[in-house]
Protein backbone atom coordinates (compact mmCIF):
# COMPACT_ATOMS: atom_id res chain seq x y z
CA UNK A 1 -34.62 -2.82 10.88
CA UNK A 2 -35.51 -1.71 14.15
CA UNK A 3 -36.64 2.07 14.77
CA UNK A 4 -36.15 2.21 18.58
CA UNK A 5 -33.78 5.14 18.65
CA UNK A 6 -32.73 3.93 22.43
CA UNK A 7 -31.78 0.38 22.98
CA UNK A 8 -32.03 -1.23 26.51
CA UNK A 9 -28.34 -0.84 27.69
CA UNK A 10 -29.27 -2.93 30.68
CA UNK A 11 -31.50 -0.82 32.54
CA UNK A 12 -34.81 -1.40 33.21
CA UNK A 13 -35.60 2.67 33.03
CA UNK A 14 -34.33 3.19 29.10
CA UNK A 15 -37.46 3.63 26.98
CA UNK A 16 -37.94 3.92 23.27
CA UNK A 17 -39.13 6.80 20.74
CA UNK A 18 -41.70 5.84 18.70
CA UNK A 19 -41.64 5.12 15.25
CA UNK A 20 -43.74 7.96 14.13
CA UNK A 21 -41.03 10.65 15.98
CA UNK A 22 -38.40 8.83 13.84
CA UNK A 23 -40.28 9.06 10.42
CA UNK A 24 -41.35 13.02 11.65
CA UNK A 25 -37.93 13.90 12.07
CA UNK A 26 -36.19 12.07 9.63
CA UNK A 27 -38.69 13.11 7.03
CA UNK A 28 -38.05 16.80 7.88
CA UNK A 29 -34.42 16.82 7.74
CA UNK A 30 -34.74 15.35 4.09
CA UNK A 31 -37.14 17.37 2.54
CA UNK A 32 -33.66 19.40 2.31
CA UNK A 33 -33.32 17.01 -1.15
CA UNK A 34 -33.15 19.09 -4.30
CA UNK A 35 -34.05 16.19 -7.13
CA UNK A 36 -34.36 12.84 -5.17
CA UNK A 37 -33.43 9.78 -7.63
CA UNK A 38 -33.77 6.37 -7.23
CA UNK A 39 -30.83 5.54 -8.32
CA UNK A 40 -28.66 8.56 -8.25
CA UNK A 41 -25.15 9.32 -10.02
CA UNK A 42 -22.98 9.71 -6.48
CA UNK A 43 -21.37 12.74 -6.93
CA UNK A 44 -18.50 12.68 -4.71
CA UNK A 45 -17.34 15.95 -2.25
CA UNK A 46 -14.59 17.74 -2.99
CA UNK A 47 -13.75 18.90 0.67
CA UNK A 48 -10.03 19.29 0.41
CA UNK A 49 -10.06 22.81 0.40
CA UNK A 50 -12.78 23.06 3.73
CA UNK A 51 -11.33 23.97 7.22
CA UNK A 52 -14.68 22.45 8.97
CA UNK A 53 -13.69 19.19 10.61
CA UNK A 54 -15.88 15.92 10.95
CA UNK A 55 -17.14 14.90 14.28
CA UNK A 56 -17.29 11.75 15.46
CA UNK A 57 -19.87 11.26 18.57
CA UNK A 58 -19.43 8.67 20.86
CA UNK A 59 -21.59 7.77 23.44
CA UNK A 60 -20.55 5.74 26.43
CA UNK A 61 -23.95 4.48 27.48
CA UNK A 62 -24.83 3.53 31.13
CA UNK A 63 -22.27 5.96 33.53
CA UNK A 64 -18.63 5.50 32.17
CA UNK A 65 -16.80 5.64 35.72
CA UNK A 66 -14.31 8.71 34.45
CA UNK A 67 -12.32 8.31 37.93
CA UNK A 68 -11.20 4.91 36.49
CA UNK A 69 -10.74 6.35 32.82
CA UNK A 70 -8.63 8.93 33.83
CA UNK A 71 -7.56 8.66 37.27
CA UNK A 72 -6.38 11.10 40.32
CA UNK A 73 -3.54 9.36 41.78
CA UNK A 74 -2.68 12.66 43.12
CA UNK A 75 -5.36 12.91 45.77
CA UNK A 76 -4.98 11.08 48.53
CA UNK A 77 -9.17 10.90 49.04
CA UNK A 78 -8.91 8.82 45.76
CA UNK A 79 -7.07 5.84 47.45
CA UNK A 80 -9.11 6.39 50.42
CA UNK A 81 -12.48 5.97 48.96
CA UNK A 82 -11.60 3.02 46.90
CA UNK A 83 -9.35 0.08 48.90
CA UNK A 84 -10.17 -2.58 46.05
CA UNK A 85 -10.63 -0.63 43.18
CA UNK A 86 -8.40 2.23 43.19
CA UNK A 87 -5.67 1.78 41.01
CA UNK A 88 -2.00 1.92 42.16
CA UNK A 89 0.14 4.94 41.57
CA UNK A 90 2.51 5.34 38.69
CA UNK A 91 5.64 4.97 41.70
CA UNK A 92 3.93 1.71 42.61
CA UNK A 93 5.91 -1.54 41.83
CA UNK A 94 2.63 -3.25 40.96
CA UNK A 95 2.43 -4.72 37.43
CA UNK A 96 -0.79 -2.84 37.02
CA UNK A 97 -0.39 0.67 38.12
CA UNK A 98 -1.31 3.98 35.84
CA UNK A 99 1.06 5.58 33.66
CA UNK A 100 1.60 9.20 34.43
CA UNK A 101 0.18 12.02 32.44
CA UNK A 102 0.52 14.83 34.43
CA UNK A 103 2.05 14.33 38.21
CA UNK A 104 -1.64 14.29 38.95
CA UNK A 105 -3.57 12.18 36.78
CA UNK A 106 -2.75 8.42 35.47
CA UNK A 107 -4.27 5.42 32.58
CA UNK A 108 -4.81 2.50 33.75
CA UNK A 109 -3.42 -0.29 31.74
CA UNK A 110 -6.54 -0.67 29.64
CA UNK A 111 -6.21 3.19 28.59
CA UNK A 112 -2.16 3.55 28.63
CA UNK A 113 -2.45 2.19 24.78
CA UNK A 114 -3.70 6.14 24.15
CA UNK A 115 -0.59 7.49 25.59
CA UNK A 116 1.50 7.88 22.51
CA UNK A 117 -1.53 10.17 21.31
CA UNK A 118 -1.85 11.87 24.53
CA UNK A 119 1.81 12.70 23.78
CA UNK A 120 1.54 14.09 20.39
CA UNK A 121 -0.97 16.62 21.24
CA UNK A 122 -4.11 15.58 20.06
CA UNK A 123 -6.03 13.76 22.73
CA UNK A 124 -6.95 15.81 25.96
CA UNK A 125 -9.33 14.64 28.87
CA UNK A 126 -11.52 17.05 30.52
CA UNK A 127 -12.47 15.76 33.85
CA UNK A 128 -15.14 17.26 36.89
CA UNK A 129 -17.14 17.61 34.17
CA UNK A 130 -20.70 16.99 32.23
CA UNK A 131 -24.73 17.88 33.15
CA UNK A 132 -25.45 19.86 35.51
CA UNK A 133 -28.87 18.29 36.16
CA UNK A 134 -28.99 15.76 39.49
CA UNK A 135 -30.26 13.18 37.89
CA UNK A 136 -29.55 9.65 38.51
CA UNK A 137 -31.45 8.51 36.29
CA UNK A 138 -29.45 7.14 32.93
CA UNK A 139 -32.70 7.93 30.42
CA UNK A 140 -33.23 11.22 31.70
CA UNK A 141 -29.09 12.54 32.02
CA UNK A 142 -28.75 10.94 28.19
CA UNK A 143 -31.84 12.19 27.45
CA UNK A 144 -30.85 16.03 28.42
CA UNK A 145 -27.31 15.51 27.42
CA UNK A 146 -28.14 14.42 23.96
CA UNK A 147 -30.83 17.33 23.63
CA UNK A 148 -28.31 19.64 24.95
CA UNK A 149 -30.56 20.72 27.33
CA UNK A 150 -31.98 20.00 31.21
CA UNK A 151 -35.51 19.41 31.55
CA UNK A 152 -38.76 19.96 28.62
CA UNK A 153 -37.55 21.10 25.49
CA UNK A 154 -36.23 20.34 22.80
CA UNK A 155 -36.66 16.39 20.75
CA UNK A 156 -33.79 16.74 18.58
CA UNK A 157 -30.26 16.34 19.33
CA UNK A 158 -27.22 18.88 19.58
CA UNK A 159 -25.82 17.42 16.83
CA UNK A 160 -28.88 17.04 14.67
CA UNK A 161 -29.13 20.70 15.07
CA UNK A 162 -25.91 21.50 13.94
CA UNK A 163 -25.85 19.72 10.94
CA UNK A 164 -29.74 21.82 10.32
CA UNK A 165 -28.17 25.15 11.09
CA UNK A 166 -24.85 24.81 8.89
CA UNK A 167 -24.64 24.24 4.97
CA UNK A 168 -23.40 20.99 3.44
CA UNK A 169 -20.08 20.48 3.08
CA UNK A 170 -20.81 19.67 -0.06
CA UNK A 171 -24.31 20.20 -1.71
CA UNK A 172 -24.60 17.41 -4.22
CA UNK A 173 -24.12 14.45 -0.48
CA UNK A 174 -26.81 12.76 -0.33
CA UNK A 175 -25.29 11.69 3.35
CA UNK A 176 -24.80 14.02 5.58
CA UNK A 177 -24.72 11.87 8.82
CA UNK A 178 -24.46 8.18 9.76
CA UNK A 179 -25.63 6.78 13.42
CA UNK A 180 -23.89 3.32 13.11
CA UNK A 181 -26.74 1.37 15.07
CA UNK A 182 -29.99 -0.17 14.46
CA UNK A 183 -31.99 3.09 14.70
CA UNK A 184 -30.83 6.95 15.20
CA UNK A 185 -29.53 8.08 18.24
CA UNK A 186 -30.90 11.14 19.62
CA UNK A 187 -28.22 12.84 19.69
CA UNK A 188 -28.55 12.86 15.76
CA UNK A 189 -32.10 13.52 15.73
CA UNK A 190 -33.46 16.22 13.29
CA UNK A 191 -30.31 16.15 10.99
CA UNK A 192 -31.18 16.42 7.35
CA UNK A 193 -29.94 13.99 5.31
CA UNK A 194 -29.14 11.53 7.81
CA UNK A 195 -29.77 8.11 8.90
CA UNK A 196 -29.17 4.70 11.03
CA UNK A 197 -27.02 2.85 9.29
CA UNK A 198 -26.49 -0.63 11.39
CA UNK A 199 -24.22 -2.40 8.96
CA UNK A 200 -22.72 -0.35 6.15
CA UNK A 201 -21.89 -3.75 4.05
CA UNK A 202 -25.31 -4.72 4.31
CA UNK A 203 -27.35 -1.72 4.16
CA UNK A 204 -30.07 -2.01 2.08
CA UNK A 205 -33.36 -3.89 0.25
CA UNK A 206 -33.07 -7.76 1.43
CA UNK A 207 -34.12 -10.56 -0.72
CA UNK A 208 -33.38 -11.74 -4.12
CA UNK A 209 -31.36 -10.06 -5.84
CA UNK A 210 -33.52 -10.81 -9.59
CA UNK A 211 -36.32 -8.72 -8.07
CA UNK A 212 -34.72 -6.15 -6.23
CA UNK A 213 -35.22 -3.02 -8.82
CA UNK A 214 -38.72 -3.76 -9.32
CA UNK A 215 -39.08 -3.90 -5.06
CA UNK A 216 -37.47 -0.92 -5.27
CA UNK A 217 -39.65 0.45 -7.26
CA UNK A 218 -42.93 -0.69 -5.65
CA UNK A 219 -41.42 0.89 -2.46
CA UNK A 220 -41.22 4.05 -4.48
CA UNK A 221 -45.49 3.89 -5.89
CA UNK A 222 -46.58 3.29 -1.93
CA UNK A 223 -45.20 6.63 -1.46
CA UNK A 224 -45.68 9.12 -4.35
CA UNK A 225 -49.17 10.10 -2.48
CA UNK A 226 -47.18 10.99 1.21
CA UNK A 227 -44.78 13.78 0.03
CA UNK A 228 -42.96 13.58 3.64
CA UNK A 229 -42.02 9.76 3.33
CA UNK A 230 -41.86 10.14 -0.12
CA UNK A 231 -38.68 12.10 0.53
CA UNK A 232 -37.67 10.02 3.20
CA UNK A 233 -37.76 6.87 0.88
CA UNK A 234 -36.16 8.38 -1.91
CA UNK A 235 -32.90 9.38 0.68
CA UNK A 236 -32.96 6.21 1.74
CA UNK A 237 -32.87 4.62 -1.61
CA UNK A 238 -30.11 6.95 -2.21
CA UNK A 239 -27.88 6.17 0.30
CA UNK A 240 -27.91 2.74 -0.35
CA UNK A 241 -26.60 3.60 -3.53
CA UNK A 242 -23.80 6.02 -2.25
CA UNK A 243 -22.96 3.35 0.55
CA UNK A 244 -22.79 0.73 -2.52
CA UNK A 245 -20.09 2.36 -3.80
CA UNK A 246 -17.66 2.01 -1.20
CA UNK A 247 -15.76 -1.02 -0.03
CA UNK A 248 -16.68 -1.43 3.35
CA UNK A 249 -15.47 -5.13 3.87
CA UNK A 250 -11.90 -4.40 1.73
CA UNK A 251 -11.48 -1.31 3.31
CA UNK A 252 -7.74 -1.03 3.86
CA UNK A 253 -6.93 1.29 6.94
CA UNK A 254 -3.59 3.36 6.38
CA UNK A 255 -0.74 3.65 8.68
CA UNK A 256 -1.06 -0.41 9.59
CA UNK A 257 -3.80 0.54 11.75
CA UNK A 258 -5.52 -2.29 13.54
CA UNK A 259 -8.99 -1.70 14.55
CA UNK A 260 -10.01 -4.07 17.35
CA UNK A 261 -12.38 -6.97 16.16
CA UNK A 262 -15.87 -6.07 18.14
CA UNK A 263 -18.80 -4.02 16.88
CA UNK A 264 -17.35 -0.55 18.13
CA UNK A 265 -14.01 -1.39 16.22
CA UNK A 266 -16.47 -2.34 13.12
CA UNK A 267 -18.20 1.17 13.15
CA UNK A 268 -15.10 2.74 13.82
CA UNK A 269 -13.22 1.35 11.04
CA UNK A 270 -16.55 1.96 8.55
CA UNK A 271 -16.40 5.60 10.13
CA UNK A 272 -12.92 6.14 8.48
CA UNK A 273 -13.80 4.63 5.26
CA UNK A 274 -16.71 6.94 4.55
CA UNK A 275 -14.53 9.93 5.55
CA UNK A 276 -11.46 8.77 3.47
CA UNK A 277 -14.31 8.23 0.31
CA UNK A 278 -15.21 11.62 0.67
CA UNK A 279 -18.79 11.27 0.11
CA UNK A 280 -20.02 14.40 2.15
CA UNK A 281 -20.50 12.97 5.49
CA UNK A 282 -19.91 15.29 8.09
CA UNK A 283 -21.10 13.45 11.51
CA UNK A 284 -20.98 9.91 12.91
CA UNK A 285 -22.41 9.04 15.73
CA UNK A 286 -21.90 5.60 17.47
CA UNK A 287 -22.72 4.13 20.80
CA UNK A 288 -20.49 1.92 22.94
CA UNK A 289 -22.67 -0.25 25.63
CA UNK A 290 -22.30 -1.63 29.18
CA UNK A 291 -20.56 0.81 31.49
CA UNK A 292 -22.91 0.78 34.44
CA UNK A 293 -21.03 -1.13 36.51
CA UNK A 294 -22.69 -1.28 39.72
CA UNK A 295 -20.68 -4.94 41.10
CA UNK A 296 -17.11 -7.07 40.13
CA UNK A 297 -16.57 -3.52 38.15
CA UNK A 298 -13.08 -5.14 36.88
CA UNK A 299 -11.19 -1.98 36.28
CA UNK A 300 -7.51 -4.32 35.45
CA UNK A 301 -9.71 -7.64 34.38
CA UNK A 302 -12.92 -7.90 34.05
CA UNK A 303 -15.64 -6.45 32.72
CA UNK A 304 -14.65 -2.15 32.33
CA UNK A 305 -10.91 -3.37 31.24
CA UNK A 306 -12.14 -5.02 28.70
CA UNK A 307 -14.74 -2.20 27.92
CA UNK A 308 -11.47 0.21 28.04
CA UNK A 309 -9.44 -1.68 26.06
CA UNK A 310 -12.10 -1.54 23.29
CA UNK A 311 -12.10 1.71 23.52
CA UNK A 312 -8.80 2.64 23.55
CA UNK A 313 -7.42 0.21 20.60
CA UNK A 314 -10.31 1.86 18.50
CA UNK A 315 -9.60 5.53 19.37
CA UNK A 316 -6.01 4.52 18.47
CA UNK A 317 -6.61 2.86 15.24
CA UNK A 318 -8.58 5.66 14.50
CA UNK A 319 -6.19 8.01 14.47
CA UNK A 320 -3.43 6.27 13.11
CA UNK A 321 -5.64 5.77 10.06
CA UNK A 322 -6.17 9.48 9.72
CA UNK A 323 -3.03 10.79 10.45
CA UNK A 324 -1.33 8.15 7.91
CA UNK A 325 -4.30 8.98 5.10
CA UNK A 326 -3.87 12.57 5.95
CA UNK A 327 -7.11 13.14 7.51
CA UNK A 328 -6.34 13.84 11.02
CA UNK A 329 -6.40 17.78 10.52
CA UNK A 330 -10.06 17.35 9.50
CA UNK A 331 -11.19 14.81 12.27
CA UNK A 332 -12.85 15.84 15.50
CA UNK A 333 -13.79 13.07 18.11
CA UNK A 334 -15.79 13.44 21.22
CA UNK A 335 -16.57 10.69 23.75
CA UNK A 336 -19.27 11.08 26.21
CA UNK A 337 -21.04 9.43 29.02
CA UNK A 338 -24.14 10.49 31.20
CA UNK A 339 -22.59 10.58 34.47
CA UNK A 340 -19.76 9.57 36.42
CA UNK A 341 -19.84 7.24 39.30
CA UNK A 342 -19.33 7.61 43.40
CA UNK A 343 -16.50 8.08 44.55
CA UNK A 344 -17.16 5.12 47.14
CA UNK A 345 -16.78 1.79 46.40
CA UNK A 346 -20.01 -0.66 47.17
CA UNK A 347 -19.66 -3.70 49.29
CA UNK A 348 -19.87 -5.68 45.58
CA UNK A 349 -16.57 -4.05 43.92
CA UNK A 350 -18.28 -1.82 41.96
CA UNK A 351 -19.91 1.98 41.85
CA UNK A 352 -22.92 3.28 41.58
CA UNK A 353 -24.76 6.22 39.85
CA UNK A 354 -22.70 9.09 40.01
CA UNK A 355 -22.38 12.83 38.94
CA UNK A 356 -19.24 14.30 37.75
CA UNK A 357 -17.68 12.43 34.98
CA UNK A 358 -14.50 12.69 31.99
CA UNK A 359 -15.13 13.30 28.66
CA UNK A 360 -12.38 12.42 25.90
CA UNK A 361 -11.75 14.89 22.68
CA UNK A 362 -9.36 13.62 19.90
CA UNK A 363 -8.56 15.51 16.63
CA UNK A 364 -5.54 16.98 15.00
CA UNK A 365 -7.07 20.47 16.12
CA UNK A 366 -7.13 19.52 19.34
CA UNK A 367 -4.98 21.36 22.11
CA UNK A 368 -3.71 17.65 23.50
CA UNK A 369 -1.70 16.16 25.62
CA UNK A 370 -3.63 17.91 28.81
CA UNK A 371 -6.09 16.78 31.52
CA UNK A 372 -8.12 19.88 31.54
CA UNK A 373 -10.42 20.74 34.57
CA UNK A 374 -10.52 22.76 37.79
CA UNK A 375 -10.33 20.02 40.18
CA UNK A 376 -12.78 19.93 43.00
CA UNK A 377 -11.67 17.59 45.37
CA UNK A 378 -12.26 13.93 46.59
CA UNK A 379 -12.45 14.66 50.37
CA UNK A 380 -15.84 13.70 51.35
CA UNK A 381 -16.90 17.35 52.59
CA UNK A 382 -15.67 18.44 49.01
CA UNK A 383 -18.04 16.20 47.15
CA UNK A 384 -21.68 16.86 45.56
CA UNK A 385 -23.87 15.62 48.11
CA UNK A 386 -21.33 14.09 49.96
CA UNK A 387 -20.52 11.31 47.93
CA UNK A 388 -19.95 12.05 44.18
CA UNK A 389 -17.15 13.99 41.84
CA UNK A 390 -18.77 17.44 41.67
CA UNK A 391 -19.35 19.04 38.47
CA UNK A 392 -16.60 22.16 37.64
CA UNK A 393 -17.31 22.51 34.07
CA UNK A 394 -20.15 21.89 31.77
CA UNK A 395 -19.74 19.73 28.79
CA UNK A 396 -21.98 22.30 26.83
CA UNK A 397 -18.78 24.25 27.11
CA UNK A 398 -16.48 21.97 25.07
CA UNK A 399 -19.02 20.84 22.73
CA UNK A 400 -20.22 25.07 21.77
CA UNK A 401 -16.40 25.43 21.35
CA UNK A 402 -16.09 22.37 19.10
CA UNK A 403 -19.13 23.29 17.06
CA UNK A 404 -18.13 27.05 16.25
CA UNK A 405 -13.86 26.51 16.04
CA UNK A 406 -14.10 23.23 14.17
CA UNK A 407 -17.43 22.37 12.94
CA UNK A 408 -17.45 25.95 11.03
CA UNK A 409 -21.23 26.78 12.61
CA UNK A 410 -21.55 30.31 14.39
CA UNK A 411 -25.12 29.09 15.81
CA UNK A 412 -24.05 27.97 18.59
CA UNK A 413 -27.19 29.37 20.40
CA UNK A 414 -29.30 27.61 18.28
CA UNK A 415 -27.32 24.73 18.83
CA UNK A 416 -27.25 25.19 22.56
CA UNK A 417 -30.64 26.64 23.20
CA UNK A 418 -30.61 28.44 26.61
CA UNK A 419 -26.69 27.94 27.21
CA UNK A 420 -24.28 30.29 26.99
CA UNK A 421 -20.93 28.39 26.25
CA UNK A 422 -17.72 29.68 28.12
CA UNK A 423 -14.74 28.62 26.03
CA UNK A 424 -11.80 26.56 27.62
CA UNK A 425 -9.44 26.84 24.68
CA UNK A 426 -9.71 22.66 24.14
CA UNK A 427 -9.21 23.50 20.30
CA UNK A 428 -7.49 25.68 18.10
C-alpha cells in the first residue's frame, strides 16, 4: 500500500508527505485505543439515539470550474467571457441548455440529474466562494484548504481535528474515519482512529490464506518494543477485522439506488454501507481526480461532462440510499475544490487557474434547494485581478457551521485555528 498522502492529479507541482509524517500522525491519533486486540469482538454503535451527523468530504482535486457546475445564466458578462463554452440559457431551444434553479443560476445537463434533490431541500450550492489566499498554485490552495488555514501552520487537517476534539460516537469503534484512497488525505490527517482504506473488500494481510494468523502475529512481535506503531498496528489489525464483517461486494443499496460504476461510485457506495452497518464511523473522506481543465474542457461532452456526470449520479445514489434506509437525517456531505477557474476562455477551449469557486453541501439538515452567495459580478472591472470570480464568502464559514450545528463539536476554534466563522444559516 502506498503512503503518499497526495497523489499526482496531473500536475507536475503536487508533492508527497513522507512516510514518517503518516506513521507520526496516525500513531498519535490511535494511542486513543483503550485495550487493542488482535482480533477484536466488533462491538457495533448504537447511534440511533445521536443528533451528530456523518460527514462525507469530498475533494474535487485540480480546480473544479464552479462557473460550469453551477452556472450564472443571469449575467450577461457570463456569455460574454465564454463564446464556446458558456452554456445556453434555460429559454434557449438548444438540446443542451441549463435547467433553471433560481432565475439566476442553471445545471448543465451533466448536473440537472441533482435537480430532484435540489428540489426537496437538501442540496444547496454556495458559489463566490472558497480560500482567500491568491494562490494559483493547486498544492499550496489544497494544501491550506485542507489545513484550514493560509500559510505555516498547522500539518493536520480540519477534519482530522474535529474528529480529535469531539468524543466518539460510540466508544467501543475501533473506526472512526475512512479516507477511501491509497493513503490518507490531509484533510483527515491527525484523526484518531482513522485510516486509508483503498479497497474496503480487500483491505487487509495479502497472501495465503493457511498462514495468515501466524503473519499476523509476527507483524504483532516486530512491534511490541515501539509502543507508537505498536498501537498503530494493533488499529490496523483491528479494522481489518471490523471491515471483515461487512459485505462490501453484496452490499444492497436501498431505495433502487444505482451508484455509477467508476471508482468514486465504488467509494461512495462502500461509504453508505459502513454508515448503514453502524460500526462508529463518523467521517469519510474521498477524492475525485482530473478537473484542471486547462484545453477541449468538454463542459456537454467531453472530458468535465463526464467528470460531472460522475459526480452527480453518485451524489444522487447517495442520497437515495439514505433517505430510503432512513439515514439521510444523519448524513452531511460537502464537496470541495481548490479554486475556481477564469472567467475567460483560452484560445484551447478550456480555463485556467482561477480563484473564486462553488462548493456543494448535501444532507437531510441541510437548508436546500438555494444557490447561496452574494454575487460579485462577471464584468471584467468587477473581477479579482481582472480576470477571475472574486471570493464573497469563505468556505471556513460553511464548514465552522457544519462542524458545530451538525457534527455536535463546539471547538470550532480549535478546529479553525485563527478563523472566526460567520454563520450563513446553510444548516439547521
Amino acid at each position: 500500500m502506498s503512503l503518499d498522502p497526495i497523489q499526482a492529479y496531473g500536475c507536475s507541482e503536487y508533492r508527497a508527505l513522507s512516510r514518517r509524517s503518516f506513521l507520526k500522525s496516525s500513531a498519535a491519533a490511535a494511542l486513543i485505543v483503550t485495550s487493542p486486540s488482535w482480533l477484536p469482538r466488533v462491538a457495533y454503535a448504537d447511534s440511533g439515539g445521536s443528533d451528530r451527523d456523518i460527514v462525507v468530504s469530498i475533494y474535487l482535486r485540480g480546480g473544479a470550474d464552479g462557473l460550469t457546475l453551477c452556472a450564472p445564466h443571469g449575467d450577461d458578462d457570463y456569455y460574454a467571457h465564454r463564446p464556446q463554452l458558456a452554456i445556453p440559457p434555460p429559454d434557449s431551444s438548444d438540446p443542451n441548455r441549463l435547467t433553471d434553479l433560481d432565475g439566476f443560476f442553471g445545471l448543465p445537463p451533466a448536473m440537472a440529474p441533482l435537480l430532484p434533490v435540489y428540489q426537496a431541500g437538501h442540496l444547496a450550492f454556495v458559489h463566490a466562494c472558497g480560500l482567500t489566499s491568491t494562490t494559483r498554485s493547486h498544492f499550496d490552495a489544497q494544501r491550506f484548504m485542507e489545513v484550514g488555514q493560509v500559510g505555516a501552520g498547522a500539518s493536520d487537517g480540519w477534519l482530522g481535528r474535529h474528529l480529535a476534539t469531539v468524543s466518539p460516537l460510540d466508544g467501543a469503534s475501533v473506526l472512526r474515519g475512512v479516507t477511501f484512497d491509497t493513503a490518507m488525505a490531509l484533510t483527515m490527517v491527525g484523526a484518531p482512529l482513522s485510516l486509508p482504506v483503498n479497497d474496503p473488500e480487500s483491505f487487509g494481510i495479502l497472501g495465503t490464506s493457511s498462514t495468515r494468523d501466524d503473519r499476523a502475529g509476527r507483524i504483532g512481535q516486530m512491534y511490541d518494543h515501539d509502543d507508537v506503531l505498536n498501537v498503530v498496528a494493533d488499529n490496523t489489525m483491528a479494522t481489518i477485522a471490523l471491515l471483515e464483517t461487512i459485505d462490501f461486494a453484496g452490499y444492497t443499496p436501498a431505495g433502487g439506488a444505482s451508484y455509477p460504476p467508476s471508482q468514486f461510485g465504488d467509494a461512495l457506495r462502500a461509504t453508505a454501507a459502513l454508515i448503514r452497518a453502524n460500526v462508529g464511523v463518523e467521517a469519510v473522506h474521498v477524492n475525485k481526480n482530473g478537473w484542471d481543465t486547462h484545453a477541449s474542457q468538454g463542459v456537454v461532452t467531453g472530458t468535465m461532462a463526464g467528470l460531472m456526470d460522475d459526480l452527480a449520479l453518485g451524489l444522487l445514489a447517495l442520497h437515495a440510499d439514505m433517505e430510503a434506509s432512513g439515514h439521510l437525517g444523519r448524513l452531511i456531505v460537502v464537496v470541495l475544490t481548490e479554486f475556481g477557474r477564469v472567467v475567460a476562455e483560452n484560445g484551447s477551449l478550456g480555463t485556467d487557474h482561477g480563484h473564486g469557486g462553488a462548493m456543494i453541501v448535501m444532507g437531510g439538515g441541510v437548508v436546500g434547494g438555494q444557490v447561496m452567495r452574494t454575487w460579485p459580478g462577471l464584468a471584467t472591472e468587477q473581477l479579482f485581478a481582472q480576470r477571475d470570480l472574486a471570493i464573497t464568502l469563505d468556505y471556513r464559514d460553511i464548514l465552522a457551521e457544519i462542524v458545530d450545528k451538525r457534527l455536535g463539536n463546539p471547538n470550532v476554534g480549535s478546529v479553525f485555528p485563527n478563523y472566526t466563522a460567520t454563520y450563513r444559516g446553510i444548516v439547521v
